[in-house]
Protein backbone atom coordinates (compact mmCIF):
# COMPACT_ATOMS: atom_id res chain seq x y z
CA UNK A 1 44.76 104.46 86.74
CA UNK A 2 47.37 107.04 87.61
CA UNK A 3 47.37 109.21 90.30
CA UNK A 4 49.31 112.82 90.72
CA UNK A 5 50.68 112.92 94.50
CA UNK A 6 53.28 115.22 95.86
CA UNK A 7 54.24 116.13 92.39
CA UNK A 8 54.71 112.44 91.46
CA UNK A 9 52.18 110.40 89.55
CA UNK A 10 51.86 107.25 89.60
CA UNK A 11 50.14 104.54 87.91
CA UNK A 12 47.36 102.29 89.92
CA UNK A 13 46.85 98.69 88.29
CA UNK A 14 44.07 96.71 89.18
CA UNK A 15 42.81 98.97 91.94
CA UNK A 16 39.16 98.36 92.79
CA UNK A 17 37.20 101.68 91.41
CA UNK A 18 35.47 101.12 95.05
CA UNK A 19 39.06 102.57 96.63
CA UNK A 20 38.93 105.52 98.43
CA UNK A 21 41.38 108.15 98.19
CA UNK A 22 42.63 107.71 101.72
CA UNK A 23 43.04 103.37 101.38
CA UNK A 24 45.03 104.32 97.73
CA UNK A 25 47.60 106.62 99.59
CA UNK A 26 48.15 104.13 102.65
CA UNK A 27 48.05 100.84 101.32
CA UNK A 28 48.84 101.17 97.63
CA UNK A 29 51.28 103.94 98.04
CA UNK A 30 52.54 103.73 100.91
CA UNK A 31 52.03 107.56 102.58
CA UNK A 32 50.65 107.12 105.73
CA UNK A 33 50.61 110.30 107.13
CA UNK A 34 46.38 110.55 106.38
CA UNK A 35 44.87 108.62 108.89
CA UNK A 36 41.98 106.65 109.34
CA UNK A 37 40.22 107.84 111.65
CA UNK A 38 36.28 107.69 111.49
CA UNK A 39 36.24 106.54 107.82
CA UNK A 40 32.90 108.79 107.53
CA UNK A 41 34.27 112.20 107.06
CA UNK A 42 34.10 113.39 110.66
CA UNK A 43 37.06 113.53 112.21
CA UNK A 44 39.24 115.15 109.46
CA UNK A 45 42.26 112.80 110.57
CA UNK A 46 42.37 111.92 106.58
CA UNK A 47 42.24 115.19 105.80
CA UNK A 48 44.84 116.08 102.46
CA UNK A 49 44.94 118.56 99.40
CA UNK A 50 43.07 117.99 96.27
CA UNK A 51 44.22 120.85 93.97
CA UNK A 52 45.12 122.61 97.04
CA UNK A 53 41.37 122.38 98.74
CA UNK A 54 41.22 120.64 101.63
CA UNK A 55 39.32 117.31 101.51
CA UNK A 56 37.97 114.31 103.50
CA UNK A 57 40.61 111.81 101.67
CA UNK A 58 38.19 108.73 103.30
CA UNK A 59 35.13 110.02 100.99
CA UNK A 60 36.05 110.48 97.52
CA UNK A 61 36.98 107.70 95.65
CA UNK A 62 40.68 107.22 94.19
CA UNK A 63 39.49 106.59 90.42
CA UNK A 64 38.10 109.64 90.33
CA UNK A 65 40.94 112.02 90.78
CA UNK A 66 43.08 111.01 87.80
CA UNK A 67 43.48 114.70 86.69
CA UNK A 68 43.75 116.38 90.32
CA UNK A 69 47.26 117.28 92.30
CA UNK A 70 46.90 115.48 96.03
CA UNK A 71 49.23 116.75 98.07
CA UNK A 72 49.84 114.71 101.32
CA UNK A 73 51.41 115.89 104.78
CA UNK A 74 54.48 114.10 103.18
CA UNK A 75 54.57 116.34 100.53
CA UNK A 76 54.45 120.06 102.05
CA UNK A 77 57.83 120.25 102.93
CA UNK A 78 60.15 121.99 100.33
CA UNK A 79 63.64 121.01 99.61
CA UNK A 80 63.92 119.18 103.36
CA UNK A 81 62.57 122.97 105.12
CA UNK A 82 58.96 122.29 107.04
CA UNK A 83 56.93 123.70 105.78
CA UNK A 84 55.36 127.07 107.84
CA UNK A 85 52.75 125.14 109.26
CA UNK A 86 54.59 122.29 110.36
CA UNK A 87 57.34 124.58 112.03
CA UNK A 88 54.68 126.44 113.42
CA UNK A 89 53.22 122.66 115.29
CA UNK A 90 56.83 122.28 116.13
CA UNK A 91 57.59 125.40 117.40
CA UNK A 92 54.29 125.46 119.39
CA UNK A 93 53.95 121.58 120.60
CA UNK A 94 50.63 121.54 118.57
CA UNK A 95 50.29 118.14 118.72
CA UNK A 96 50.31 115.28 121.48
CA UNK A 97 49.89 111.89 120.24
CA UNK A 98 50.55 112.89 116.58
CA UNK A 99 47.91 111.06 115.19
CA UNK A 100 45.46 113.74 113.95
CA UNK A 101 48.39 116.01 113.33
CA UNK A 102 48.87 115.58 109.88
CA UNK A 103 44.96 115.94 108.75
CA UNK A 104 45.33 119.11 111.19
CA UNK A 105 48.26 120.24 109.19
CA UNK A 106 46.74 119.68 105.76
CA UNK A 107 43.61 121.27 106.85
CA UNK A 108 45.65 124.21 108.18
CA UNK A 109 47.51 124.89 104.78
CA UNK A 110 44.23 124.62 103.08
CA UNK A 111 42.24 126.98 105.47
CA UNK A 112 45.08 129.45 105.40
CA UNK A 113 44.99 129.66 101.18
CA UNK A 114 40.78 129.93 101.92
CA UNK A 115 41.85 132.62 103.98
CA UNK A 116 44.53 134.61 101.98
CA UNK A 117 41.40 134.66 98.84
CA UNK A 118 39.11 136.29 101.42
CA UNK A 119 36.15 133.26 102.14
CA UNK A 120 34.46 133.86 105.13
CA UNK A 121 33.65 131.49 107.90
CA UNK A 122 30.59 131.32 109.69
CA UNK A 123 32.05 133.57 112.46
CA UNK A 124 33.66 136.49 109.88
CA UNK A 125 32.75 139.51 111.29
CA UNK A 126 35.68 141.95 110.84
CA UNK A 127 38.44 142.27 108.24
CA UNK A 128 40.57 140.38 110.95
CA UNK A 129 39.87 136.81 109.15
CA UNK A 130 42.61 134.92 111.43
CA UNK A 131 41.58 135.63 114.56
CA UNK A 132 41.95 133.58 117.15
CA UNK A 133 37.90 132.59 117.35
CA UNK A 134 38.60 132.72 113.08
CA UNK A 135 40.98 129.67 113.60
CA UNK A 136 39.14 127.81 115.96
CA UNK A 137 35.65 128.26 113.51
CA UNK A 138 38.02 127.43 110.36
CA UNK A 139 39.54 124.29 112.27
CA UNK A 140 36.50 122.66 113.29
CA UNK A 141 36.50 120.06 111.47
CA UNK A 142 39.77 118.48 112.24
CA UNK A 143 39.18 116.59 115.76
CA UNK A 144 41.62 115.85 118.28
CA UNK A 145 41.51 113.25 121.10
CA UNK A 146 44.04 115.03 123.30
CA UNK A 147 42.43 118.22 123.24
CA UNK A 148 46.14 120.16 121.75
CA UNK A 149 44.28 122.78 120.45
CA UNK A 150 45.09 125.38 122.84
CA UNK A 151 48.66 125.05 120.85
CA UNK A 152 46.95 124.72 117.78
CA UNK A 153 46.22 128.38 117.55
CA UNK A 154 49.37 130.00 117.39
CA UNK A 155 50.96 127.81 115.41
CA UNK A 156 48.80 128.41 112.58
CA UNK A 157 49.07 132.23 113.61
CA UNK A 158 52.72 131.50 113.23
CA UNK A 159 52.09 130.23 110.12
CA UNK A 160 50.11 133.14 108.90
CA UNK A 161 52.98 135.29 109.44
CA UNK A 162 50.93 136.95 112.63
C-alpha cells in the first residue's frame, strides 16, 4: 500500500490491513512523534493531520488512507522554521514532559484551521472564537499528565496571531 506523509509517500509491503494509522507511522516509518497513549482514542497523544483534520491516528486503520495527506508533528515545520504553533509551545514552555506535546501540537494546527473557517465549539458564543475558554473547549481532547495547560493557552493565542 502506499501512504502520503509529510509530503512523501511511501509504499507499505506486507502490512497487516489490521494496522492502525498510528503503529504504520511509528514502527513501519519510523515518525514517532504520535504517541501511544490510550490506544482508544482518548487521550489525543496520537493525535495527527489527515487532509489537514485533526484525527485520532490510533483509530483509523493505515490501509485505508491510501489517497489522504497525513501530516505528522515531524512534518509542520517549513524549510527548518517551527512552525507558529510549535514556536508558540517554545516560546511559552507549553509542554513539561513532552510526551503529549506533539498530539497537542497537531491538534492545535488543526483546531486553529476549524477556527479560521468559522466552526463553532460547544462554548461559541461571541464572534471572539479564540478565546481563552474557546481554546480550552477546542483543546479538550488532547490530555496532559502534567497539567501544562495553563501555558497551553497562549501559545496557541500566539499562534493565532493574538
Amino acid at each position: 500500500m502506499r501512504l502520503t506523509v509529510n509530503g512523501a509517500q511511501h509504499h507499505l509491503v506486507g502490512l497487516d490491513p489490521r494496522t492502525t494509522l498510528l503503529d504504520a507511522l511509528r514502527e513501519r516509518l519510523r515518525l514517532t512523534g504520535a504517541k501511544k497513549g490510550c490506544d482508544h482514542g482518548q487521550c489525543g497523544a496520537c493525535t495527527v493531520l489527515l487532509d489537514g483534520r485533526r484525527v485520532n491516528s490510533c483509530l483509523i486503520l493505515a490501509i485505508t488512507q491510501q489517497d489522504a495527506a497525513v501530516t505528522t508533528v515531524e512534518g509542520l515545520a517549513d524549510m527548518g522554521e517551527p512552525h507558529p504553533v510549535q514556536q508558540g509551545f517554545l516560546d511559552h514552555d507549553g509542554f513539561q514532559c513532552g510526551y503529549c506535546t506533539p498530539g497537542q501540537i497537531c491538534s492545535a494546527v488543526g483546531m486553529l484551521d476549524e477556527a479560521a473557517q468559522g466552526w463553532p465549539s460547544a462554548v461559541t458564543e461571541t464572534d471572539d472564537l479564540l478565546s481563552d475558554a474557546e481554546i480550552r473547549e477546542r483543546m479538550s481532547g488532547n490530555l496532559c499528565r502534567c497539567g501544562a495547560y495553563p501555558n497551553m493557552v497562549p501559545a496557541i493565542r500566539q499562534a493565532a496571531g493574538r
